[in-house]
PDB file of N, CA and C in Angstrom:
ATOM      1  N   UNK A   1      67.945 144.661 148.175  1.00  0.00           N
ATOM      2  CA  UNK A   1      67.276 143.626 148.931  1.00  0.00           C
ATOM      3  C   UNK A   1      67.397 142.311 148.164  1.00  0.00           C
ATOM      4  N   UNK A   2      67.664 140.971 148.643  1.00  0.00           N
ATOM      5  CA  UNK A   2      67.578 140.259 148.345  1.00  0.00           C
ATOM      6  C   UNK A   2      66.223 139.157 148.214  1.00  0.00           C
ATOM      7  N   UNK A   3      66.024 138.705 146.984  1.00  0.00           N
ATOM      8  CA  UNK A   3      64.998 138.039 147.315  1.00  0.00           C
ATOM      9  C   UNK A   3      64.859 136.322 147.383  1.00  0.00           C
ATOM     10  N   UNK A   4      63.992 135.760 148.137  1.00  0.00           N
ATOM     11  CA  UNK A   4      64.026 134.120 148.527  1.00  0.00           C
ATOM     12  C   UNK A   4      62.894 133.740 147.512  1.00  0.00           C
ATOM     13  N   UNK A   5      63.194 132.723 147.480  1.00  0.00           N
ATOM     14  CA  UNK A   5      62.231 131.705 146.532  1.00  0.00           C
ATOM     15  C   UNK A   5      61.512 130.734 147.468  1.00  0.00           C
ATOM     16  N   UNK A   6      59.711 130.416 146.934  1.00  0.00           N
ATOM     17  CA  UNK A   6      58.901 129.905 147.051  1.00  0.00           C
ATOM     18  C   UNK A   6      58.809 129.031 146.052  1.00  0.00           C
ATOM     19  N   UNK A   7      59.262 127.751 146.155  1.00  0.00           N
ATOM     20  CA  UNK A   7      59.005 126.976 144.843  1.00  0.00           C
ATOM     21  C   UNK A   7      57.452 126.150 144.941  1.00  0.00           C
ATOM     22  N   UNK A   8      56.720 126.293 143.959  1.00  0.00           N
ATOM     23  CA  UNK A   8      55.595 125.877 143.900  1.00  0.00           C
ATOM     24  C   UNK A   8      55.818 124.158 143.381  1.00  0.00           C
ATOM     25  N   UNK A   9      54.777 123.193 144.105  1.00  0.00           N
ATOM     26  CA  UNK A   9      55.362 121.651 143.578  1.00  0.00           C
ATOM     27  C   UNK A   9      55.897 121.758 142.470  1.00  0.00           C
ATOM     28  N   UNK A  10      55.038 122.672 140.878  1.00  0.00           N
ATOM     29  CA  UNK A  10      55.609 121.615 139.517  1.00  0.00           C
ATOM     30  C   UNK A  10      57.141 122.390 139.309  1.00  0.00           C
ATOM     31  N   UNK A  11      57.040 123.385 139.884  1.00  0.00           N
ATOM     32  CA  UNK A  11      58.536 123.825 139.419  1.00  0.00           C
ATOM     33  C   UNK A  11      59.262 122.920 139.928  1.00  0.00           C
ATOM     34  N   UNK A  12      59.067 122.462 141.209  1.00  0.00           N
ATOM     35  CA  UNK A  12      60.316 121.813 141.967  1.00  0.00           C
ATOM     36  C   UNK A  12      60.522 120.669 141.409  1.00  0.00           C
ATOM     37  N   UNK A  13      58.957 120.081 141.230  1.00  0.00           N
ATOM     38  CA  UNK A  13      59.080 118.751 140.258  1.00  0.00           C
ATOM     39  C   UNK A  13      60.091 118.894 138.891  1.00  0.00           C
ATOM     40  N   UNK A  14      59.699 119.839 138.246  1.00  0.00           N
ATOM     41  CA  UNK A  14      60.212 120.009 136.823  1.00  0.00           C
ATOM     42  C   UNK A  14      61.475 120.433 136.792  1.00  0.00           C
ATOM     43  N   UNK A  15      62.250 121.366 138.328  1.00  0.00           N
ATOM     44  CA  UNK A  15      63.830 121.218 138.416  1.00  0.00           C
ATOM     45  C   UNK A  15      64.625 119.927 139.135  1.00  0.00           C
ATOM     46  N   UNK A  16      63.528 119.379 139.622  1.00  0.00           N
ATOM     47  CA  UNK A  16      64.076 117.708 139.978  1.00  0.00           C
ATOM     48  C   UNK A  16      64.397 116.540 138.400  1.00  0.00           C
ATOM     49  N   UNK A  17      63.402 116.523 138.156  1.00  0.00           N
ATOM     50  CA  UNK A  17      63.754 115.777 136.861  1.00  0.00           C
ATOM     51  C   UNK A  17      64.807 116.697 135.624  1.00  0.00           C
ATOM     52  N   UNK A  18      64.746 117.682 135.913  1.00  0.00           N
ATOM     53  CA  UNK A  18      66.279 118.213 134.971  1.00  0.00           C
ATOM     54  C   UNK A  18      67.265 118.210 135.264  1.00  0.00           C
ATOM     55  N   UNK A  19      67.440 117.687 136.557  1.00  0.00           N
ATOM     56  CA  UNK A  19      68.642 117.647 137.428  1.00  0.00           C
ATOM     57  C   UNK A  19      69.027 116.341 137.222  1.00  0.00           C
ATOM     58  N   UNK A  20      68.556 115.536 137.741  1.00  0.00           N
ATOM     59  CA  UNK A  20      68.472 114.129 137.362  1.00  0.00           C
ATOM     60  C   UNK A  20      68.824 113.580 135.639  1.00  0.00           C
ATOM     61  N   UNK A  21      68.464 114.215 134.743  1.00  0.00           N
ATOM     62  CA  UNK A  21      68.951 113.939 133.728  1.00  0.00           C
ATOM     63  C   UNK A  21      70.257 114.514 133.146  1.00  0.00           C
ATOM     64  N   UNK A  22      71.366 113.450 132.730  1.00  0.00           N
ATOM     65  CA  UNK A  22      72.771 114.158 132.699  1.00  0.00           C
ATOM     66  C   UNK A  22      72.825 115.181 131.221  1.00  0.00           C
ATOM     67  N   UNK A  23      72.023 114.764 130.136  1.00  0.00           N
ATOM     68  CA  UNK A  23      71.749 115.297 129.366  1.00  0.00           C
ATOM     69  C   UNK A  23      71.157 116.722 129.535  1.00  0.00           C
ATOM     70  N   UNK A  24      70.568 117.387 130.260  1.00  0.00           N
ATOM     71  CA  UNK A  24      70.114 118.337 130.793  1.00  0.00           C
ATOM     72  C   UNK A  24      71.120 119.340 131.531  1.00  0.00           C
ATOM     73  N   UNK A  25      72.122 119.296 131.610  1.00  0.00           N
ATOM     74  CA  UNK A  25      73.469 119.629 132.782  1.00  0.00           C
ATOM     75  C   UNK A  25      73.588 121.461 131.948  1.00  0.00           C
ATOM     76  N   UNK A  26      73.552 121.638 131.085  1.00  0.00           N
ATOM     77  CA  UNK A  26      73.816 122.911 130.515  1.00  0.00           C
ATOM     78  C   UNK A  26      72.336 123.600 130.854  1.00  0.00           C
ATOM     79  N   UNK A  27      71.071 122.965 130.654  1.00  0.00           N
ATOM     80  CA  UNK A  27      70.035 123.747 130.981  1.00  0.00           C
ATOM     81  C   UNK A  27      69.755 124.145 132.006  1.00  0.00           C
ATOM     82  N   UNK A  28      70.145 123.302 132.914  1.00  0.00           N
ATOM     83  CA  UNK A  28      70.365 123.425 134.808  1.00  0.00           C
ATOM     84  C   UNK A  28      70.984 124.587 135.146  1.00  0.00           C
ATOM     85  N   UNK A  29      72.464 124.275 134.547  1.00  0.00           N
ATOM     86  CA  UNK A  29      72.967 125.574 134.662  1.00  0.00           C
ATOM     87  C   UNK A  29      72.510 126.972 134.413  1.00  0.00           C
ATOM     88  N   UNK A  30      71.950 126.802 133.388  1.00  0.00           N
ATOM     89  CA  UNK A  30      71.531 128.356 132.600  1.00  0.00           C
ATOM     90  C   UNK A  30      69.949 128.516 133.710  1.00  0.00           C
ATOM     91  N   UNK A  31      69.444 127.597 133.770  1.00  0.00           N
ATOM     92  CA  UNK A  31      68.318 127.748 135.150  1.00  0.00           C
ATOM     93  C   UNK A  31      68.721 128.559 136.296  1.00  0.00           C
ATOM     94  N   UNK A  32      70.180 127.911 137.239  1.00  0.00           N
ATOM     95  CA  UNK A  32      70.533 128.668 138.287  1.00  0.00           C
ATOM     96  C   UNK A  32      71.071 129.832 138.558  1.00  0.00           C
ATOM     97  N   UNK A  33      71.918 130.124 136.916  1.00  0.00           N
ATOM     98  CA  UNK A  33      72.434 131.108 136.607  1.00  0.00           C
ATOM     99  C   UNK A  33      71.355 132.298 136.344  1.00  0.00           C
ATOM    100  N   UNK A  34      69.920 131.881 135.948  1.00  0.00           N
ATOM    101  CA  UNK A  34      68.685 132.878 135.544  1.00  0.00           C
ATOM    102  C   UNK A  34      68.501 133.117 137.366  1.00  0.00           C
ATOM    103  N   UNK A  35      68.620 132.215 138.278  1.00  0.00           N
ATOM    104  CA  UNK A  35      67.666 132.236 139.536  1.00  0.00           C
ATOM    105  C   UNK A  35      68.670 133.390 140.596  1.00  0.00           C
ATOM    106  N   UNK A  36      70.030 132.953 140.260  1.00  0.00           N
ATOM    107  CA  UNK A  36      70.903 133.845 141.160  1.00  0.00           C
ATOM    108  C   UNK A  36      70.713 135.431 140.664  1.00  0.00           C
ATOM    109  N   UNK A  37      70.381 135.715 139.319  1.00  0.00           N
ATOM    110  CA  UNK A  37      70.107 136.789 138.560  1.00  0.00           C
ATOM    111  C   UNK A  37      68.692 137.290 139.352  1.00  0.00           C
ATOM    112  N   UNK A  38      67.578 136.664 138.896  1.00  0.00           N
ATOM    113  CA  UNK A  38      66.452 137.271 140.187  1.00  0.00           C
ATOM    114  C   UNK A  38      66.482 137.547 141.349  1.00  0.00           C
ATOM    115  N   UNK A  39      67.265 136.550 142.050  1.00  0.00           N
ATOM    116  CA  UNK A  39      67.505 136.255 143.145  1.00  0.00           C
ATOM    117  C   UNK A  39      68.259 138.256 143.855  1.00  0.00           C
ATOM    118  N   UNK A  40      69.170 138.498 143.106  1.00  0.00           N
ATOM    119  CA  UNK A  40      69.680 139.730 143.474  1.00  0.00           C
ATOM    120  C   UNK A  40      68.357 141.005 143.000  1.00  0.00           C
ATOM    121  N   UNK A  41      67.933 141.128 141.932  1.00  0.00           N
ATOM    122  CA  UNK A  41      67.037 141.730 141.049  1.00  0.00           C
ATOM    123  C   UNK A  41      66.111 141.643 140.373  1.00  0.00           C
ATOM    124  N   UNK A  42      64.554 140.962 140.636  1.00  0.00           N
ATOM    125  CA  UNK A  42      63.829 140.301 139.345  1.00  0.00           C
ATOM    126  C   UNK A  42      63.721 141.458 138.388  1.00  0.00           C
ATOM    127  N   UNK A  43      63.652 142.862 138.801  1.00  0.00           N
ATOM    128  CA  UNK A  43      63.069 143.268 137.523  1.00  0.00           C
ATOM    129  C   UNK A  43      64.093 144.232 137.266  1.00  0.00           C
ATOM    130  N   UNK A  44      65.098 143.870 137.047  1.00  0.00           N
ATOM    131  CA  UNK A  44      66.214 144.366 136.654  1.00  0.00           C
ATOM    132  C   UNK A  44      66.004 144.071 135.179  1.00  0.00           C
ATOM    133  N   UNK A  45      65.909 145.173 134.218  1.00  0.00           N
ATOM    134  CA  UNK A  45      65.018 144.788 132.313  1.00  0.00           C
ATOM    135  C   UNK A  45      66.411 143.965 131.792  1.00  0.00           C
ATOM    136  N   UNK A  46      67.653 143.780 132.073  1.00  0.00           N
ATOM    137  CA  UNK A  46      68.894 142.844 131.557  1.00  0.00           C
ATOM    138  C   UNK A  46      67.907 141.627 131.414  1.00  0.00           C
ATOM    139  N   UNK A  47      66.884 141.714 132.306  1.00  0.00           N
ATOM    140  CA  UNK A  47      67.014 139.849 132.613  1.00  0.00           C
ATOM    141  C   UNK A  47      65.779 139.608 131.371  1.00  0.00           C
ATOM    142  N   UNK A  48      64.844 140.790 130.497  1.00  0.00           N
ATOM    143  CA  UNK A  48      64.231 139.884 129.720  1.00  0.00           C
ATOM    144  C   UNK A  48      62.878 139.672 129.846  1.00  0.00           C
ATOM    145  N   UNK A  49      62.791 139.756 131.144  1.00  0.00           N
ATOM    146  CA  UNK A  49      61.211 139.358 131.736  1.00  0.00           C
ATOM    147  C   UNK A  49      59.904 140.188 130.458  1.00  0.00           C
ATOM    148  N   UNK A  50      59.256 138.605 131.138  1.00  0.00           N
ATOM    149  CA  UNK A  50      58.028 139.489 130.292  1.00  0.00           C
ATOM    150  C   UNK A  50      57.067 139.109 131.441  1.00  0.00           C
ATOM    151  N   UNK A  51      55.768 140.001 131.081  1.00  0.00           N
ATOM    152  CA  UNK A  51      54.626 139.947 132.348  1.00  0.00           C
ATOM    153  C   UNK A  51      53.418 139.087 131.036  1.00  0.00           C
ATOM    154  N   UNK A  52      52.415 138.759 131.398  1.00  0.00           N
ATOM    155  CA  UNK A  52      51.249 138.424 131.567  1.00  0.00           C
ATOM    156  C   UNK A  52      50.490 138.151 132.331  1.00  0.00           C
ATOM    157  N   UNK A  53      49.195 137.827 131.963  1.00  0.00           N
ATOM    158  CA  UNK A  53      48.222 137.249 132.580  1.00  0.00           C
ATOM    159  C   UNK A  53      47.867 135.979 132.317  1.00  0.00           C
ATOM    160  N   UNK A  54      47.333 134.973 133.564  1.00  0.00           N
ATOM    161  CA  UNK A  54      46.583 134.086 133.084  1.00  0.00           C
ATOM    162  C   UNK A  54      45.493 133.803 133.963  1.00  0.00           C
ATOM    163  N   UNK A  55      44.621 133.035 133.517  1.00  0.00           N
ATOM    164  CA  UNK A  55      43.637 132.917 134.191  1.00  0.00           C
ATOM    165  C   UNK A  55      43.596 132.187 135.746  1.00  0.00           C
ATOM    166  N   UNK A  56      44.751 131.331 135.423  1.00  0.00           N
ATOM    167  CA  UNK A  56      44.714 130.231 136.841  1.00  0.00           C
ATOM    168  C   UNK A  56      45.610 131.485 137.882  1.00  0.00           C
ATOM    169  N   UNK A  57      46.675 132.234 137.579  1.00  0.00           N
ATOM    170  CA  UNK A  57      47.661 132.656 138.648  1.00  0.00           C
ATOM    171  C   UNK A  57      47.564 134.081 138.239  1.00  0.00           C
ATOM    172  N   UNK A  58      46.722 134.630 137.724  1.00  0.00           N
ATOM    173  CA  UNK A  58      46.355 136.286 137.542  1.00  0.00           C
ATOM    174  C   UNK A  58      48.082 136.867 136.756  1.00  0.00           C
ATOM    175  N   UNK A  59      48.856 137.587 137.462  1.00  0.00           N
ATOM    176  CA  UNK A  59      49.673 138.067 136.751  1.00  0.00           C
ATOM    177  C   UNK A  59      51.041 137.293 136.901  1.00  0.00           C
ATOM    178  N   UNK A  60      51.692 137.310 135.821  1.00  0.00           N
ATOM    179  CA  UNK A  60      52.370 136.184 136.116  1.00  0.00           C
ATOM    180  C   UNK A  60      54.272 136.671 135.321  1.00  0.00           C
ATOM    181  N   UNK A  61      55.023 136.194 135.533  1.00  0.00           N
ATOM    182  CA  UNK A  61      56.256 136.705 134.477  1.00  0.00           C
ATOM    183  C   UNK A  61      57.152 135.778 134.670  1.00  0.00           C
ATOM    184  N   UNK A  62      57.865 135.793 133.331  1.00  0.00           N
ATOM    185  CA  UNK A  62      58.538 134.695 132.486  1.00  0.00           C
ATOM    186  C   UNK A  62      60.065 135.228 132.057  1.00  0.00           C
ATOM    187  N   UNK A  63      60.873 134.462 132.833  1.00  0.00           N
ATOM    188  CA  UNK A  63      62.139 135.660 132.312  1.00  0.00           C
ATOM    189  C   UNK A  63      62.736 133.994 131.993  1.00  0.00           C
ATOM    190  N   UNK A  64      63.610 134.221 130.588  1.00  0.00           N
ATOM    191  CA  UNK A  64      64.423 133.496 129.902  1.00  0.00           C
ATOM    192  C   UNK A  64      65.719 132.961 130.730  1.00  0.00           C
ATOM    193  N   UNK A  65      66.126 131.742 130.576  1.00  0.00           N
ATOM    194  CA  UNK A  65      67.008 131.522 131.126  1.00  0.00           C
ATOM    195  C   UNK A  65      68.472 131.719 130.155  1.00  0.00           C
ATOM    196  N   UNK A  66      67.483 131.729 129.225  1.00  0.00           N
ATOM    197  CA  UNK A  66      69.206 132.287 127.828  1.00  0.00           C
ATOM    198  C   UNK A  66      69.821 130.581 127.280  1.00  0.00           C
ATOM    199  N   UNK A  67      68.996 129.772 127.485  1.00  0.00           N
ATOM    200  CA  UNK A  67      69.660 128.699 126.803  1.00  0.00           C
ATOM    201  C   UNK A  67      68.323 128.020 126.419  1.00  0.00           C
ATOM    202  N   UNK A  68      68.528 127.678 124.758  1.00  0.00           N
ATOM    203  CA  UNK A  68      66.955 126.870 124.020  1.00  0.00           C
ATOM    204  C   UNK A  68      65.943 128.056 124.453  1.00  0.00           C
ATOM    205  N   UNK A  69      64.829 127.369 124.399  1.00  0.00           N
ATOM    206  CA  UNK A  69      63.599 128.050 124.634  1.00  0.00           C
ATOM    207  C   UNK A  69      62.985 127.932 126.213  1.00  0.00           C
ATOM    208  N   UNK A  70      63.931 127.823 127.179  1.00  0.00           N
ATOM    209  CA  UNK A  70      64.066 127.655 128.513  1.00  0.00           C
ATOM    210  C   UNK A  70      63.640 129.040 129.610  1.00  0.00           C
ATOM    211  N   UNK A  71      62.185 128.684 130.113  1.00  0.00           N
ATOM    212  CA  UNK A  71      62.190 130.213 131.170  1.00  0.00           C
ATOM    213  C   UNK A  71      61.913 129.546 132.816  1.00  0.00           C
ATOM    214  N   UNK A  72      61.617 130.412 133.211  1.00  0.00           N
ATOM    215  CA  UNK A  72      61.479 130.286 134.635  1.00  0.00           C
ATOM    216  C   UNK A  72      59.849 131.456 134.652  1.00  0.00           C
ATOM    217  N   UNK A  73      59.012 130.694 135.621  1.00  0.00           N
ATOM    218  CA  UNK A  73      57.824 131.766 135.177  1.00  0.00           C
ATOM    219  C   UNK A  73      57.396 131.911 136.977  1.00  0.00           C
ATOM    220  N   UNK A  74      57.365 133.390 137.035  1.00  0.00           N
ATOM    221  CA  UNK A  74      57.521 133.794 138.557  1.00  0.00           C
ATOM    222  C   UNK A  74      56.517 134.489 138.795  1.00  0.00           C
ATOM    223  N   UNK A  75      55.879 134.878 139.965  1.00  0.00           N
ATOM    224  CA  UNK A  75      55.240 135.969 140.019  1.00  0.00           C
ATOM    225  C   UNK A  75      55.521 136.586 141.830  1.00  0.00           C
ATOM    226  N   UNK A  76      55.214 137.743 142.386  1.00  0.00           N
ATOM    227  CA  UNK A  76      55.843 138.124 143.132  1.00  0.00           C
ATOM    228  C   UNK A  76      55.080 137.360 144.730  1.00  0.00           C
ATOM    229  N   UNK A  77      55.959 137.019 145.379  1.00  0.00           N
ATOM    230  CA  UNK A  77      54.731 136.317 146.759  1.00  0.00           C
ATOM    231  C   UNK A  77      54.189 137.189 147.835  1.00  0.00           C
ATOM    232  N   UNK A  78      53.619 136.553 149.043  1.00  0.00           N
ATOM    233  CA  UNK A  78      53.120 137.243 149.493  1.00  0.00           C
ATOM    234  C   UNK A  78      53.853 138.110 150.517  1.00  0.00           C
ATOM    235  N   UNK A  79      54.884 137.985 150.587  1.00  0.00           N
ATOM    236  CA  UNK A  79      55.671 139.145 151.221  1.00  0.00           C
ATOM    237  C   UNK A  79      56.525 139.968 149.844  1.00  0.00           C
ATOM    238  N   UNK A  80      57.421 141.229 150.515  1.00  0.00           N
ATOM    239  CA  UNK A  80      57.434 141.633 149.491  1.00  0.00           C
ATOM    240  C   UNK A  80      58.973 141.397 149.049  1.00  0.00           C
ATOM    241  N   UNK A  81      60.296 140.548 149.616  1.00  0.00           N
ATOM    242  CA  UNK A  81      60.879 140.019 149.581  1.00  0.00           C
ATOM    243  C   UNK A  81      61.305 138.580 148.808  1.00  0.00           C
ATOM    244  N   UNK A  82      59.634 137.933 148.338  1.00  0.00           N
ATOM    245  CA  UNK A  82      59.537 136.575 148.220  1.00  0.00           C
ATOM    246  C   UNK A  82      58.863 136.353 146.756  1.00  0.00           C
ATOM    247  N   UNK A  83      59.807 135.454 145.817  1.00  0.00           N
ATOM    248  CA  UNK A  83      59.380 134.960 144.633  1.00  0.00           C
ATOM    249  C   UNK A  83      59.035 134.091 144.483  1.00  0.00           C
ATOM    250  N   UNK A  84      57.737 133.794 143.982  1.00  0.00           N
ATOM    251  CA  UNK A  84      56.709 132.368 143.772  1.00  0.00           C
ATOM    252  C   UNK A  84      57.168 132.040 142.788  1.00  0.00           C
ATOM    253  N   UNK A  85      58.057 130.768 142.876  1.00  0.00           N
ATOM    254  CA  UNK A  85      58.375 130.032 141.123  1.00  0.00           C
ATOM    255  C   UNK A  85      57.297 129.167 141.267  1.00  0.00           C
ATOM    256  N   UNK A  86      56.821 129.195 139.606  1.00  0.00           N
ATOM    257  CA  UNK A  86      55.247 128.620 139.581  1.00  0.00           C
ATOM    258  C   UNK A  86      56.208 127.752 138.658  1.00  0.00           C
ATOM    259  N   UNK A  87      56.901 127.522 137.580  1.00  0.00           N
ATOM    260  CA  UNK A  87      56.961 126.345 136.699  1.00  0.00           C
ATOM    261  C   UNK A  87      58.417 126.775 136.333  1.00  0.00           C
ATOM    262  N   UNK A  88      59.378 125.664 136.160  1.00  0.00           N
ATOM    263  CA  UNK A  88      60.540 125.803 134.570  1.00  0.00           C
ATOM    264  C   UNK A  88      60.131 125.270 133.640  1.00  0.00           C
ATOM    265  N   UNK A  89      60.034 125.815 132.604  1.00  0.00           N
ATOM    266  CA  UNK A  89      59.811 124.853 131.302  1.00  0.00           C
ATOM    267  C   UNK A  89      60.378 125.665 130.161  1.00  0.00           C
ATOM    268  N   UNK A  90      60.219 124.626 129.395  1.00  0.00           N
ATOM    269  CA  UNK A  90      60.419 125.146 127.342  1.00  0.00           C
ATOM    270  C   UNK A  90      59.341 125.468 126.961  1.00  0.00           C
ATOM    271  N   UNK A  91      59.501 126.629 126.581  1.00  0.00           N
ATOM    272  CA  UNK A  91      58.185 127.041 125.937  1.00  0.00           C
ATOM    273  C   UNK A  91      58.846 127.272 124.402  1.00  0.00           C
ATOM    274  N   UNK A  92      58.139 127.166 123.398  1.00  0.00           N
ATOM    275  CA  UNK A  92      57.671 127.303 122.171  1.00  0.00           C
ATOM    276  C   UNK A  92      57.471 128.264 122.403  1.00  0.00           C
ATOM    277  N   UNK A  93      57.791 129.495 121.902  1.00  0.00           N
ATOM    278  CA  UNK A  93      57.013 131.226 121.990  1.00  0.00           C
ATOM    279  C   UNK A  93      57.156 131.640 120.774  1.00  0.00           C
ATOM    280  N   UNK A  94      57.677 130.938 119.255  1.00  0.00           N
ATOM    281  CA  UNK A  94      57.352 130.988 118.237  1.00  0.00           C
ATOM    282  C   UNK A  94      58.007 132.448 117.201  1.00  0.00           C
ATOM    283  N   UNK A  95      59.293 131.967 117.657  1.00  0.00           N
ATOM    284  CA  UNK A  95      60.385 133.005 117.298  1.00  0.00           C
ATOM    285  C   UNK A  95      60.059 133.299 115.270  1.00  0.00           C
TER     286      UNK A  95
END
């Protein structure tokens, strides 16, 4: 099964302004290249994912995009087909 994406504003915000910056062009990539990867399989274990919790979005998961300290943080939507991207960012996770 394939799954569709729900982009939540800051993700979309936060893949708009990485797009926009030419300096950014390799992280983009490694972004779409992480999304076509979910996109066929999120929890396919190749991809890395990790789960948590947080308080604002209950359970939540973070799979690496494989370039810097770059993830994509998802959690599953309300159909069962559909992935809520809640944010892209760099995280510091303190290797």
């Amino acid at each position: 099964m394939a799954y569709e994406f729900e982009w939540r504003p800051e993700a979309d915000e936060a893949m708009d302004a990485l797009e926009a910056d030419p300096r950014m062009s390799q992280v983009v990539a490694a972004i779409e290249r992480t999304l076509d990867r979910l996109e066929a399989d999120p929890f396919n274990p190749k991809l890395g994912t990790s789960q948590f919790r947080t308080p604002e979005f209950g359970g939540v998961c973070a799979t690496p995009v494989r370039h810097d300290d770059w993830y994509v943080i998802w959690q599953r939507g309300t159909e069962s087909n559909i992935l809520d991207l809640i944010l892209v960012s760099h995280l510091d996770v303190g290797h």
